[in-house]
PDB file of N, CA and C in Angstrom:
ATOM      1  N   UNK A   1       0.846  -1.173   0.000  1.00  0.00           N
ATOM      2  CA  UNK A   1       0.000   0.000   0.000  1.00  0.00           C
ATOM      3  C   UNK A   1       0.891   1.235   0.000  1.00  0.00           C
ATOM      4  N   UNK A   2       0.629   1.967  -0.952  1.00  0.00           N
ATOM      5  CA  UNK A   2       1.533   3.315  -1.342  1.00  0.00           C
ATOM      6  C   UNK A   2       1.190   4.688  -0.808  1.00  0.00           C
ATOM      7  N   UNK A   3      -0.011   4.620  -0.397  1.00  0.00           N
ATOM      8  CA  UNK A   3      -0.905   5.851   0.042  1.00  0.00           C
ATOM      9  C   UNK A   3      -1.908   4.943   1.045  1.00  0.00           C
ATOM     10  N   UNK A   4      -2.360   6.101   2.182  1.00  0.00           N
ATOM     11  CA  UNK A   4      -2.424   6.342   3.617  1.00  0.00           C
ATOM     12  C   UNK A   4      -4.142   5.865   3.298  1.00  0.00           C
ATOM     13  N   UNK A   5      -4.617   5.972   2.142  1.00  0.00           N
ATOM     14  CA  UNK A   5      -6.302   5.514   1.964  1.00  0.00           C
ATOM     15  C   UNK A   5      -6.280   5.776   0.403  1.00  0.00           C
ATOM     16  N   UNK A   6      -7.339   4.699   0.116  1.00  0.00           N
ATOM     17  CA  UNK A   6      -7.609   4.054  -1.370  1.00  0.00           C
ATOM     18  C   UNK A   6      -7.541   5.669  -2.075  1.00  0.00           C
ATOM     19  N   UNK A   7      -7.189   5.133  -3.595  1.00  0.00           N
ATOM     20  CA  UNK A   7      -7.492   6.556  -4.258  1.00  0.00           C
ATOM     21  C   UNK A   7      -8.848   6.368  -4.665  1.00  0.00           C
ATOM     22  N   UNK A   8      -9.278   7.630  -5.116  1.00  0.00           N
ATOM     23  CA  UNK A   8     -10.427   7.770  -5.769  1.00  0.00           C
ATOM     24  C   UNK A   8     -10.753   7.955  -7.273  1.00  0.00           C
ATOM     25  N   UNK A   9     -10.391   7.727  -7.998  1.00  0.00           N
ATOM     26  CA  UNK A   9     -10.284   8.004  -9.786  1.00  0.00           C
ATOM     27  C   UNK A   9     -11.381   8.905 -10.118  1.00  0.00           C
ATOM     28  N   UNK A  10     -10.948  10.129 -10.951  1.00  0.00           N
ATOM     29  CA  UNK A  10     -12.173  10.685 -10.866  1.00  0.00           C
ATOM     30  C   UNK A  10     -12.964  10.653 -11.941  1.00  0.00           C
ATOM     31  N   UNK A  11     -14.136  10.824 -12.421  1.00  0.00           N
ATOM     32  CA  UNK A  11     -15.014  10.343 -13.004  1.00  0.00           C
ATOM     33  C   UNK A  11     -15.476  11.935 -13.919  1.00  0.00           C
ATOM     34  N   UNK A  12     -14.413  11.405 -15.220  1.00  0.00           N
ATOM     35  CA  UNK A  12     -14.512  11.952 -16.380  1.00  0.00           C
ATOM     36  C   UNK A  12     -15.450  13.095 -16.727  1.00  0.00           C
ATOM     37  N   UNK A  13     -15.885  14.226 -17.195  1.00  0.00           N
ATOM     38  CA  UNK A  13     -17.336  14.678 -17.790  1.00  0.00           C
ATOM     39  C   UNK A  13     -18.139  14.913 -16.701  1.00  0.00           C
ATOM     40  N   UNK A  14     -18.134  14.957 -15.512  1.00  0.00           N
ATOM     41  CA  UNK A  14     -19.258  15.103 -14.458  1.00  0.00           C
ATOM     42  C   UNK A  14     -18.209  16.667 -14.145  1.00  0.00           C
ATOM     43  N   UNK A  15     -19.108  17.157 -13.772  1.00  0.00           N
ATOM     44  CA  UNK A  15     -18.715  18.454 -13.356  1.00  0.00           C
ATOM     45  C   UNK A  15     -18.245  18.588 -11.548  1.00  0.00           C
ATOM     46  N   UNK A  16     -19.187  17.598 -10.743  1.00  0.00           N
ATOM     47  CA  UNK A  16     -19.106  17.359  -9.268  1.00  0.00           C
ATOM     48  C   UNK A  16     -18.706  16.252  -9.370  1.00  0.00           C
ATOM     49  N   UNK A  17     -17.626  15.846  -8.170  1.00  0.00           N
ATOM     50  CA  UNK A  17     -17.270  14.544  -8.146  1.00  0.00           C
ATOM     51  C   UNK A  17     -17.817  14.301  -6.573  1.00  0.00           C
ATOM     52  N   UNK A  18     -18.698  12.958  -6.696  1.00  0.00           N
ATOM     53  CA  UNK A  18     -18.806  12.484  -5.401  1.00  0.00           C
ATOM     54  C   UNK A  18     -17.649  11.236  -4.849  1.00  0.00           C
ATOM     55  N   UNK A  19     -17.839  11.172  -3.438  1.00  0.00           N
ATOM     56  CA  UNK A  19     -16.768  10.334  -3.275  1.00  0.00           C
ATOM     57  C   UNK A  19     -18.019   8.702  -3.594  1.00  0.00           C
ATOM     58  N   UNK A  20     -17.548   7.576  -3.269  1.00  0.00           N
ATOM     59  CA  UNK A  20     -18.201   6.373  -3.384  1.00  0.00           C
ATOM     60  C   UNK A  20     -18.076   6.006  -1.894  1.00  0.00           C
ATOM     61  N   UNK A  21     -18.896   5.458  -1.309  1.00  0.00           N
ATOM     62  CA  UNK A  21     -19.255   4.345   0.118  1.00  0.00           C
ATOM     63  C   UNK A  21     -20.202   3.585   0.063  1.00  0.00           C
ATOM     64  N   UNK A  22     -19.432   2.706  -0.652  1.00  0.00           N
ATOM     65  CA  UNK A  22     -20.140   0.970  -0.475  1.00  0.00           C
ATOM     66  C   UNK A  22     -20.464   0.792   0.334  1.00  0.00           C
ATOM     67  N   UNK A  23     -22.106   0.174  -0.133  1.00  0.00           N
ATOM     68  CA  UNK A  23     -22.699  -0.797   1.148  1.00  0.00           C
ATOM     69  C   UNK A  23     -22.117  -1.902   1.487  1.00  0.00           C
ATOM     70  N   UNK A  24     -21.742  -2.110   3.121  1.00  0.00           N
ATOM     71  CA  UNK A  24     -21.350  -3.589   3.437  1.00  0.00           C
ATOM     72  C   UNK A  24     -22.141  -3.695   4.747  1.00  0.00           C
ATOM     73  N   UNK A  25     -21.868  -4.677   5.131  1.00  0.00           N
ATOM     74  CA  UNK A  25     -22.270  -5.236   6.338  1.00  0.00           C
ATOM     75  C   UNK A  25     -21.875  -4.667   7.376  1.00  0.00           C
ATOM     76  N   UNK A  26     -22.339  -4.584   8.913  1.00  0.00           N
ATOM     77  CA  UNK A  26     -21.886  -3.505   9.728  1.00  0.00           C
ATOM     78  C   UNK A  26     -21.073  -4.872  10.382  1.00  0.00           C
ATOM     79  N   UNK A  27     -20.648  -3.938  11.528  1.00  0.00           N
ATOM     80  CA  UNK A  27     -19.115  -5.260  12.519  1.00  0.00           C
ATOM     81  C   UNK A  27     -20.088  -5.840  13.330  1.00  0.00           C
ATOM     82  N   UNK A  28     -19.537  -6.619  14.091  1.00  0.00           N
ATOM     83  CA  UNK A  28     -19.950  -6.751  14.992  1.00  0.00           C
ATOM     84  C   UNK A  28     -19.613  -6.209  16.280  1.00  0.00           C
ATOM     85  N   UNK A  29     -19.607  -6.829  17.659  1.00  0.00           N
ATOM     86  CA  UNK A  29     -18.873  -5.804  18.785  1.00  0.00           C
ATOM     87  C   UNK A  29     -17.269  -5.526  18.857  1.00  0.00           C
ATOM     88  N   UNK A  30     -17.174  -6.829  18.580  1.00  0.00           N
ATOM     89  CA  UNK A  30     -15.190  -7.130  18.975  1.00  0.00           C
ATOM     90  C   UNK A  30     -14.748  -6.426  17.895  1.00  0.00           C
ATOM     91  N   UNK A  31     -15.262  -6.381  16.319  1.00  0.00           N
ATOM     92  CA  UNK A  31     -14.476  -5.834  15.357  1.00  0.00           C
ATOM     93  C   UNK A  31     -14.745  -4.398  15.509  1.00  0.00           C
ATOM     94  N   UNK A  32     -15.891  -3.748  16.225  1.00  0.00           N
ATOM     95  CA  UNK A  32     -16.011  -2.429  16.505  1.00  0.00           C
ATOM     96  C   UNK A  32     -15.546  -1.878  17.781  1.00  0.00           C
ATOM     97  N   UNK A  33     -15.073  -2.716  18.235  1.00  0.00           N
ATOM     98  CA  UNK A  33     -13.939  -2.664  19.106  1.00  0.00           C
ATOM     99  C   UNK A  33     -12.607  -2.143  18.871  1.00  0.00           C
ATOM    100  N   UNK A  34     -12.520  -3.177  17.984  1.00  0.00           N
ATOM    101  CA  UNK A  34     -10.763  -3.363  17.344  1.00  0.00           C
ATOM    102  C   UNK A  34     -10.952  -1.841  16.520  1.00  0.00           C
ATOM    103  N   UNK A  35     -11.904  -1.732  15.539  1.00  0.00           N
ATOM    104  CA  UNK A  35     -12.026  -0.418  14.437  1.00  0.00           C
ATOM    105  C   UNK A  35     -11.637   0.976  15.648  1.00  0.00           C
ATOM    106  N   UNK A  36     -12.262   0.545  16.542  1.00  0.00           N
ATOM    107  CA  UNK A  36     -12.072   1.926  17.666  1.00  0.00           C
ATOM    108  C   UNK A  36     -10.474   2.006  17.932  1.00  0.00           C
ATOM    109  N   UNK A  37     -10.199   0.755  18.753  1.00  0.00           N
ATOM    110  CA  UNK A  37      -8.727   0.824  19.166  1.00  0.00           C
ATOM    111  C   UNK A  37      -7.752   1.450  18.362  1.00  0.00           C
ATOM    112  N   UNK A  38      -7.615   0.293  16.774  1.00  0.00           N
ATOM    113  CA  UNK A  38      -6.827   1.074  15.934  1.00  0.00           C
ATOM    114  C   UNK A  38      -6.775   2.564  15.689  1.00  0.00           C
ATOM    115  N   UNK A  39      -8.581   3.017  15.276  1.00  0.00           N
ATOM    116  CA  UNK A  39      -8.507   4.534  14.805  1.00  0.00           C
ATOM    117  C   UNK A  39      -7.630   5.744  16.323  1.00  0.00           C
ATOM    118  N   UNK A  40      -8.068   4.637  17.738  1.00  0.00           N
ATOM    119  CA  UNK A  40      -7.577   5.969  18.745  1.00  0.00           C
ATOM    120  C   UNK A  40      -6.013   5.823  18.536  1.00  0.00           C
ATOM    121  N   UNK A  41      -5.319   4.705  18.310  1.00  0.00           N
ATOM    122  CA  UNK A  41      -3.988   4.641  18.247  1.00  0.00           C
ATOM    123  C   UNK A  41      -3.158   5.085  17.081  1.00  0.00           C
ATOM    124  N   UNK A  42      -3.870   5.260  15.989  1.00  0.00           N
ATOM    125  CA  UNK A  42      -3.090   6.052  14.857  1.00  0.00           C
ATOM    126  C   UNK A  42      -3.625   7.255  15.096  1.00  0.00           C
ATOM    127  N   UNK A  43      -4.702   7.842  15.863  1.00  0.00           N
ATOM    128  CA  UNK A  43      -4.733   9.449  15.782  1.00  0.00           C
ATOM    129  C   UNK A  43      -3.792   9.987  16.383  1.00  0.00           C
ATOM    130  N   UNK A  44      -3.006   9.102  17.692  1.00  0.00           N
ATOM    131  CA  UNK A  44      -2.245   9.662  18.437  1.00  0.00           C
ATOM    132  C   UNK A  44      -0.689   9.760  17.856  1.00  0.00           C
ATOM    133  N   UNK A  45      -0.991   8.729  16.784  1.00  0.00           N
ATOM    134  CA  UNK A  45       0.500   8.537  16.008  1.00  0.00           C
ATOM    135  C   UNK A  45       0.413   9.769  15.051  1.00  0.00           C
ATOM    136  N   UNK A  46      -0.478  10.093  14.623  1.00  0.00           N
ATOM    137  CA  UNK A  46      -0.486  11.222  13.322  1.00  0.00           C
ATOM    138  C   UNK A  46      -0.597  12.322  14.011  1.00  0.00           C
ATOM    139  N   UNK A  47      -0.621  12.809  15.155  1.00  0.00           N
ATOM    140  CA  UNK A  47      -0.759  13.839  15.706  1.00  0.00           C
ATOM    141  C   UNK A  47       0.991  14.351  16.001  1.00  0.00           C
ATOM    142  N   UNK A  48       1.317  12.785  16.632  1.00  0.00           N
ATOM    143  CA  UNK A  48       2.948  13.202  17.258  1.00  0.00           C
ATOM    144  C   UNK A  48       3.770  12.750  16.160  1.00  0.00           C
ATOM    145  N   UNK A  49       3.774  11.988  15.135  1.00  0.00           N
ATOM    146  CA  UNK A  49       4.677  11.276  14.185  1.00  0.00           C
ATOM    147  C   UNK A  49       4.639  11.788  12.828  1.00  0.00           C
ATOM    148  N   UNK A  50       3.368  10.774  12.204  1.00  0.00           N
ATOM    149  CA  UNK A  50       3.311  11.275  11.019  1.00  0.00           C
ATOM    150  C   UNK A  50       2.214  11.664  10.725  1.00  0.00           C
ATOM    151  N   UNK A  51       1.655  13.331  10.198  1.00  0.00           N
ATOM    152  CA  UNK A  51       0.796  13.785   9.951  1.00  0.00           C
ATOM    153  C   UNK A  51       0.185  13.232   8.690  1.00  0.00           C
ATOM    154  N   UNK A  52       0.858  12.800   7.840  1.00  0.00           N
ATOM    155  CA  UNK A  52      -0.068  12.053   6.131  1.00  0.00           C
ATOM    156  C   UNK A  52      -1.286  11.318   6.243  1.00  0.00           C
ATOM    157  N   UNK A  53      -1.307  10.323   7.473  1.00  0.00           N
ATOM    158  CA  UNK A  53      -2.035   9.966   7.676  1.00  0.00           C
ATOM    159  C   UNK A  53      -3.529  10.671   8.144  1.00  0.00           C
ATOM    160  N   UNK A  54      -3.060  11.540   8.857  1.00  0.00           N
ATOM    161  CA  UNK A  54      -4.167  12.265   9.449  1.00  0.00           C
ATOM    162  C   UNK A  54      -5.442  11.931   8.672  1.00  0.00           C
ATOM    163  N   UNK A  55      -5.797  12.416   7.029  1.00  0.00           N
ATOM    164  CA  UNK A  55      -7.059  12.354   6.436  1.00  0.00           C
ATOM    165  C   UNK A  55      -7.676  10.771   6.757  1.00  0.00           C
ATOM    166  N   UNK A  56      -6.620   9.917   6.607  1.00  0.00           N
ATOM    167  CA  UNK A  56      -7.319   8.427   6.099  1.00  0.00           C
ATOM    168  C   UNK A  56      -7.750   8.138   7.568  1.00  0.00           C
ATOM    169  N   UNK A  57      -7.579   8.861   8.931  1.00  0.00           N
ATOM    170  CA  UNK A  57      -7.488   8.469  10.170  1.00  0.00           C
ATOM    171  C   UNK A  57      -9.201   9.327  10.659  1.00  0.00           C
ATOM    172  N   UNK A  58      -9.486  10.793   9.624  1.00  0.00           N
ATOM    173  CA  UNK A  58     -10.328  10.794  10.285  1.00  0.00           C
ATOM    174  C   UNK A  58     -11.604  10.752   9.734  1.00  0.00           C
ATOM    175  N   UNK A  59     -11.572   9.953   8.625  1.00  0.00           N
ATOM    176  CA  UNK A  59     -12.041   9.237   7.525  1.00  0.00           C
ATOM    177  C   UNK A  59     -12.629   8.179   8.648  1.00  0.00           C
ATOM    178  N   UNK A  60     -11.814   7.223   8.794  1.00  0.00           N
ATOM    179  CA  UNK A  60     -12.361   6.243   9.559  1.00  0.00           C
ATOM    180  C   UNK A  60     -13.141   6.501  10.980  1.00  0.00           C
ATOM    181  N   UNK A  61     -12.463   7.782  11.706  1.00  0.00           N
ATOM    182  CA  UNK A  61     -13.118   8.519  12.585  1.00  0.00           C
ATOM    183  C   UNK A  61     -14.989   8.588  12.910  1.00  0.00           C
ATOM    184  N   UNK A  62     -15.039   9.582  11.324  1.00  0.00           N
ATOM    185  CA  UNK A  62     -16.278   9.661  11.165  1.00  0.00           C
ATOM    186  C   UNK A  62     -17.648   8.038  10.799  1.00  0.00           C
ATOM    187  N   UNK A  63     -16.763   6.773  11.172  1.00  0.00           N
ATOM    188  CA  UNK A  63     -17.344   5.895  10.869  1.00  0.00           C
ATOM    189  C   UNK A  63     -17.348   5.007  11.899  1.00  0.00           C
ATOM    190  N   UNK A  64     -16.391   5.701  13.038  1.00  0.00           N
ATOM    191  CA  UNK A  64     -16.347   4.345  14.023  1.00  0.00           C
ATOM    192  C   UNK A  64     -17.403   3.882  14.914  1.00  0.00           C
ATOM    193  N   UNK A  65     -18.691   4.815  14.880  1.00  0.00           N
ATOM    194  CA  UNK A  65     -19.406   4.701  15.717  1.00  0.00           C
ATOM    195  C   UNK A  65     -20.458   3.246  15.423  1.00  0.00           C
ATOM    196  N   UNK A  66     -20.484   3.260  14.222  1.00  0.00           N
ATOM    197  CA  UNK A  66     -21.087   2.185  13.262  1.00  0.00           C
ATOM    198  C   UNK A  66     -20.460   1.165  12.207  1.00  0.00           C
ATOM    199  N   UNK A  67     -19.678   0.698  12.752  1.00  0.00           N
ATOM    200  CA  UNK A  67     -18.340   0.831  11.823  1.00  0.00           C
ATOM    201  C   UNK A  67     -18.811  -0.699  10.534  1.00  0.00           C
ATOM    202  N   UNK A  68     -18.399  -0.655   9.391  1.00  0.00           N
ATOM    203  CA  UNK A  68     -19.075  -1.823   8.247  1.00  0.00           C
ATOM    204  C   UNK A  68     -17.844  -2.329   7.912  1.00  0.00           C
ATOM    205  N   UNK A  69     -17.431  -3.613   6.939  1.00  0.00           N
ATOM    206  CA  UNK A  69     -16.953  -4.025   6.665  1.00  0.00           C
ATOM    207  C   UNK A  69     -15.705  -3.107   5.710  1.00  0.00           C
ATOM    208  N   UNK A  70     -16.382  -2.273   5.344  1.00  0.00           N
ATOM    209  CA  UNK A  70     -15.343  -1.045   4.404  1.00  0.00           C
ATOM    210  C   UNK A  70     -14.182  -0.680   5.291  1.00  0.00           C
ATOM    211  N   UNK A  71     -15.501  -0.093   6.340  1.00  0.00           N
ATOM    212  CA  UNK A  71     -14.302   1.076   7.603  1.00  0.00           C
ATOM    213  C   UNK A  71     -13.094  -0.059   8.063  1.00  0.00           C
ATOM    214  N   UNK A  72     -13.454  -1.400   8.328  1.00  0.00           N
ATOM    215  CA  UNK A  72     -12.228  -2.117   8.637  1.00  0.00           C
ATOM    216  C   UNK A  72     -11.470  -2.450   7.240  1.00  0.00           C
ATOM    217  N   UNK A  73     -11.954  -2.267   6.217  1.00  0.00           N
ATOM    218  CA  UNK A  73     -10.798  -2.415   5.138  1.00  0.00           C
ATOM    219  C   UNK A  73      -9.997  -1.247   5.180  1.00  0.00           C
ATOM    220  N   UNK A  74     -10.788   0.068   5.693  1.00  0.00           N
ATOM    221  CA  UNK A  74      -9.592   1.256   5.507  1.00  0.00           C
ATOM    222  C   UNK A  74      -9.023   1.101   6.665  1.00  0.00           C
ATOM    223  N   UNK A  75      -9.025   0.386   7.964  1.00  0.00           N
ATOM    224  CA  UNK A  75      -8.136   0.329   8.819  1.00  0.00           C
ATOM    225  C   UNK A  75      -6.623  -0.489   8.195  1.00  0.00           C
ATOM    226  N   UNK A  76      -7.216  -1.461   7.928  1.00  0.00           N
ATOM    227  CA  UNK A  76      -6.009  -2.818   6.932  1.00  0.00           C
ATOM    228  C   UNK A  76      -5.452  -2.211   5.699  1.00  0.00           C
ATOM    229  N   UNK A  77      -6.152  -1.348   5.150  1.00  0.00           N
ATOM    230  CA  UNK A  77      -5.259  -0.157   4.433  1.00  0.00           C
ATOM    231  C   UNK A  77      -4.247   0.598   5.285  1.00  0.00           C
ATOM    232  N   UNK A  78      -4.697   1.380   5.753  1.00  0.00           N
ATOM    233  CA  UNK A  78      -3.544   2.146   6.885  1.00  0.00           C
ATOM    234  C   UNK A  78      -2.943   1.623   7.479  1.00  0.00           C
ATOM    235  N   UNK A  79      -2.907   0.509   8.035  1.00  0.00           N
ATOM    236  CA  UNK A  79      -2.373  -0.311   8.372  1.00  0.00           C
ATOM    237  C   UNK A  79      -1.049  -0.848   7.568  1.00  0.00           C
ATOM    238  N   UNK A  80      -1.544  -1.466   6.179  1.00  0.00           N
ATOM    239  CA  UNK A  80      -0.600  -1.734   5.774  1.00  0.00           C
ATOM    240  C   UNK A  80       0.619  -0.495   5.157  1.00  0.00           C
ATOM    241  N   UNK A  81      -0.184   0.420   5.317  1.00  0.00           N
ATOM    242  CA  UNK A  81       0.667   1.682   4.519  1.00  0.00           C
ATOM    243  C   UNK A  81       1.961   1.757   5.517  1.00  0.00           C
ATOM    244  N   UNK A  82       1.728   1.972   6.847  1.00  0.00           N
ATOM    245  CA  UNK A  82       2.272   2.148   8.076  1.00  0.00           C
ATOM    246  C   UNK A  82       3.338   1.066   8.316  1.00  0.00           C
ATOM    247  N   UNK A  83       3.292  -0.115   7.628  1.00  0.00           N
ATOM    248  CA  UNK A  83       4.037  -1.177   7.713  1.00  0.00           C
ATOM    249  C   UNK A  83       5.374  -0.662   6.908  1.00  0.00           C
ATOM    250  N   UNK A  84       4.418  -0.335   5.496  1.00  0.00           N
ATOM    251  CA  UNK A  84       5.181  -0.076   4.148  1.00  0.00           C
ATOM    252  C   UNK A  84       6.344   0.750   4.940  1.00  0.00           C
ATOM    253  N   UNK A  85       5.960   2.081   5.158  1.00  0.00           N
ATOM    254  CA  UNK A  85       6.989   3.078   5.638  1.00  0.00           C
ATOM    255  C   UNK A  85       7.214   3.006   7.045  1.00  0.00           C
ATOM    256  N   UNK A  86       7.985   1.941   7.760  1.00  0.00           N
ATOM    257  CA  UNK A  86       7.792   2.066   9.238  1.00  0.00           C
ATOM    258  C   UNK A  86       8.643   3.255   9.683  1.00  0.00           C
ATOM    259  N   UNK A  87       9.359   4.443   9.224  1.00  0.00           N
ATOM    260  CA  UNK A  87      10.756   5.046  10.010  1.00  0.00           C
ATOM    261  C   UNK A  87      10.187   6.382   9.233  1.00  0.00           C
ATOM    262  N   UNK A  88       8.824   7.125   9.738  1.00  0.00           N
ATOM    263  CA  UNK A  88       8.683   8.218   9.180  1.00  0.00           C
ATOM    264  C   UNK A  88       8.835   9.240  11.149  1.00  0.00           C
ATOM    265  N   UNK A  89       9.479  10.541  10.444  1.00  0.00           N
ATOM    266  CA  UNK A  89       9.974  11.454  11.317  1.00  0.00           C
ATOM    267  C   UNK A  89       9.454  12.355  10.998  1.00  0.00           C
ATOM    268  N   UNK A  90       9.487  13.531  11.891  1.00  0.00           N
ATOM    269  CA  UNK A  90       9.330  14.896  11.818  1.00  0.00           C
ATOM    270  C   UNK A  90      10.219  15.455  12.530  1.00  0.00           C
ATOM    271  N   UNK A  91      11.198  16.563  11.331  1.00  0.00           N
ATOM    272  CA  UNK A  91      11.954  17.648  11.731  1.00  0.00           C
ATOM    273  C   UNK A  91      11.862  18.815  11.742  1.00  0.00           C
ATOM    274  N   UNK A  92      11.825  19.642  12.698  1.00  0.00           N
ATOM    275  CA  UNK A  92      11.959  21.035  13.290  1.00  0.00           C
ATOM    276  C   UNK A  92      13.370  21.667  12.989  1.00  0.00           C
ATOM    277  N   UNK A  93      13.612  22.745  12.153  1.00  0.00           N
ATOM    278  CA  UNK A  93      14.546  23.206  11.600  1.00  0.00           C
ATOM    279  C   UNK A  93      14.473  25.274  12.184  1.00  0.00           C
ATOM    280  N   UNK A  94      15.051  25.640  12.422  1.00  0.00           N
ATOM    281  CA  UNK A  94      14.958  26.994  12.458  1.00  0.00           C
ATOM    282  C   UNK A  94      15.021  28.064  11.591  1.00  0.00           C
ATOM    283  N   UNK A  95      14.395  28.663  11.336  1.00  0.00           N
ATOM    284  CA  UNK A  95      13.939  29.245  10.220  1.00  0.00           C
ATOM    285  C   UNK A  95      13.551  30.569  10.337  1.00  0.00           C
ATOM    286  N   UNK A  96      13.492  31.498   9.328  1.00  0.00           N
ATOM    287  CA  UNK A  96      13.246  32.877   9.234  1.00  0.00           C
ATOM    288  C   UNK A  96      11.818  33.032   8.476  1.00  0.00           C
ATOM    289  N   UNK A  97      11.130  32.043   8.519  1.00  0.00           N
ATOM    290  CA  UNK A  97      10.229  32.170   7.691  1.00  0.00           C
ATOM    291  C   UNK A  97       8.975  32.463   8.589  1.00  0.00           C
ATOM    292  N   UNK A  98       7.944  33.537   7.696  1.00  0.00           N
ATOM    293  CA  UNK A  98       6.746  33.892   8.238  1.00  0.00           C
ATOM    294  C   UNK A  98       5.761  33.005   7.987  1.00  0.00           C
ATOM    295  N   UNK A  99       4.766  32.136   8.941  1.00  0.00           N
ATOM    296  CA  UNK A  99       3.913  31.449   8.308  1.00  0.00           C
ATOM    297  C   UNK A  99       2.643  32.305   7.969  1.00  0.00           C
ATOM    298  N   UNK A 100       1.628  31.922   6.665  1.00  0.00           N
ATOM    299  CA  UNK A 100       0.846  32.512   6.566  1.00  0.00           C
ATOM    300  C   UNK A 100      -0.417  31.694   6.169  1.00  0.00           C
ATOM    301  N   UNK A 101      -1.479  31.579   7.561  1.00  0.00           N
ATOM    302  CA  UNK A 101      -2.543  30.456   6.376  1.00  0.00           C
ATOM    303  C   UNK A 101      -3.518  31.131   6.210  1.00  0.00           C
ATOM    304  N   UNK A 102      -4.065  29.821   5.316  1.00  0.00           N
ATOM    305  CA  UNK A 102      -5.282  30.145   4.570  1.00  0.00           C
ATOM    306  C   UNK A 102      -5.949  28.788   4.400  1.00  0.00           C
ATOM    307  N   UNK A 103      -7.808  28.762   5.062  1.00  0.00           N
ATOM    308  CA  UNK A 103      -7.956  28.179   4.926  1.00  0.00           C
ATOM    309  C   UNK A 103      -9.199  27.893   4.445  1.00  0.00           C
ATOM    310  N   UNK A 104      -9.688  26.443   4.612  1.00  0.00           N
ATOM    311  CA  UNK A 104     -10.961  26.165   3.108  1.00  0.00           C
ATOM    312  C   UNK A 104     -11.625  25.422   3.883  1.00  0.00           C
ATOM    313  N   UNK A 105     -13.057  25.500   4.286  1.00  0.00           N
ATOM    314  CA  UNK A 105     -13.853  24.604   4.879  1.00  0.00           C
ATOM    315  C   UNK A 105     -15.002  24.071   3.814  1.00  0.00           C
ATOM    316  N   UNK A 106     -15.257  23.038   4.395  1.00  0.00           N
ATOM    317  CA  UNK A 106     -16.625  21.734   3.779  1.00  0.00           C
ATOM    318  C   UNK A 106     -17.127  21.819   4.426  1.00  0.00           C
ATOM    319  N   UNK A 107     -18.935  21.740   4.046  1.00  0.00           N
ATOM    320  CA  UNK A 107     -20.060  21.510   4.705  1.00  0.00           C
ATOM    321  C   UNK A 107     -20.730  20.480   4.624  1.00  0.00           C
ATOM    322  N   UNK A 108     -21.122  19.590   5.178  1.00  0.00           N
ATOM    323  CA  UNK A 108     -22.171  18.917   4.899  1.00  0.00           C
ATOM    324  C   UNK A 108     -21.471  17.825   4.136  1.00  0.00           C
ATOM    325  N   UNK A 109     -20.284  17.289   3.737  1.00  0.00           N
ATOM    326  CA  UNK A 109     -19.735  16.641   2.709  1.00  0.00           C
ATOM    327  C   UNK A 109     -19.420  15.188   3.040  1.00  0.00           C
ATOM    328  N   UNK A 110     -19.634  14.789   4.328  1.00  0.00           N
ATOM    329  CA  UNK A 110     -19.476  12.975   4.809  1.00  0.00           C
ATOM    330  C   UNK A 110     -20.912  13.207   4.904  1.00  0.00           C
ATOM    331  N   UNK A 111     -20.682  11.426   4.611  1.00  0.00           N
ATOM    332  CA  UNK A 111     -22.254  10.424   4.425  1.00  0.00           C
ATOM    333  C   UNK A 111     -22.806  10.932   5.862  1.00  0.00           C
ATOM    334  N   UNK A 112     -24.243  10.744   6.536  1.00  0.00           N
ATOM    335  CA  UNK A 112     -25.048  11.518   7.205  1.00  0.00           C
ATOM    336  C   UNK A 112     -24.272  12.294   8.129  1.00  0.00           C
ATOM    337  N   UNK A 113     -23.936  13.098   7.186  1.00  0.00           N
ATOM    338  CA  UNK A 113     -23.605  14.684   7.781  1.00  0.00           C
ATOM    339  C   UNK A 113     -24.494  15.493   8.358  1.00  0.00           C
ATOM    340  N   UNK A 114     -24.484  16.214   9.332  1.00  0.00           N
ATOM    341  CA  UNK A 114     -25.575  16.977   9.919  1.00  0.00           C
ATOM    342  C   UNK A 114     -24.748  18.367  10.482  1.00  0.00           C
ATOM    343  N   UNK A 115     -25.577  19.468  10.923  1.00  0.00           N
ATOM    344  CA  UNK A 115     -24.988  20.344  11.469  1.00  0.00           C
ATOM    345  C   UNK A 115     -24.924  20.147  13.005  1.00  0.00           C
ATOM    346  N   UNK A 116     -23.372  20.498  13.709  1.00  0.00           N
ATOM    347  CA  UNK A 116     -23.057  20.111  15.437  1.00  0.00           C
ATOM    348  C   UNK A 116     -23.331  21.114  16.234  1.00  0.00           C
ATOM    349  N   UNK A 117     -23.867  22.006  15.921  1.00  0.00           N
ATOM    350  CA  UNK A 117     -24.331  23.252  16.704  1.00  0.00           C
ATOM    351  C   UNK A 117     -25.231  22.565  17.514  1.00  0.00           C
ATOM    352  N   UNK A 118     -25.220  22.774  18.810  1.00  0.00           N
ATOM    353  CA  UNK A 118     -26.161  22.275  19.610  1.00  0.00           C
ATOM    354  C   UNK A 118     -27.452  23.586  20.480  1.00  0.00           C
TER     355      UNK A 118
END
């Protein structure tokens, strides 16, 4: 596995691209167990280690509550990616540089998305 979660190919002539989420079967307890464990233990790795992962981590995030046969294939994806590259680092260098962001938000864009305003 070369990348941190499946690609998506995009689909020619359509002007919007949606993502795809196959129907599968949901887990049961122990595998929605395990789907939990893994996702809390690579968030903590992509937070302090390697950030690449981050998307494919909270990808699975948004699924652990219900988790299907997919969400544990993208665990065994990340999984294996993580194997692939076991010796990833992050270096802190000193620098003169100004950071400047800019940033881009999504609404509504994962499967039953809702608004969290309470």
């Amino acid at each position: 596995q070369f990348s941190p979660h499946p690609w998506q190919p995009p689909k020619y002539g359509q002007h919007i691209q949606y993502a795809d989420h196959p129907a599968s079967p949901a887990l049961d307890k122990t595998d929605t167990t395990y789907v939990q464990s893994v996702n809390g233990t690579l968030i903590y790795y992509g937070r302090a280690v390697d950030p690449t992962i981050l998307p494919a981590v909270n990808e699975i995030s948004t699924q652990q509550s219900a988790p299907t046969q997919h969400t544990k294939n993208l665990c065994h994806h990340l999984l294996d990616y993580l194997a692939t590259y076991p010796n990833a680092t992050i270096r802190f260098h000193a620098s003169d540089m100004i950071a400047v962001c800019e940033t881009d938000a999504a609404y509504l864009v994962l499967p039953k998305a809702r608004s969290r305003i309470a």
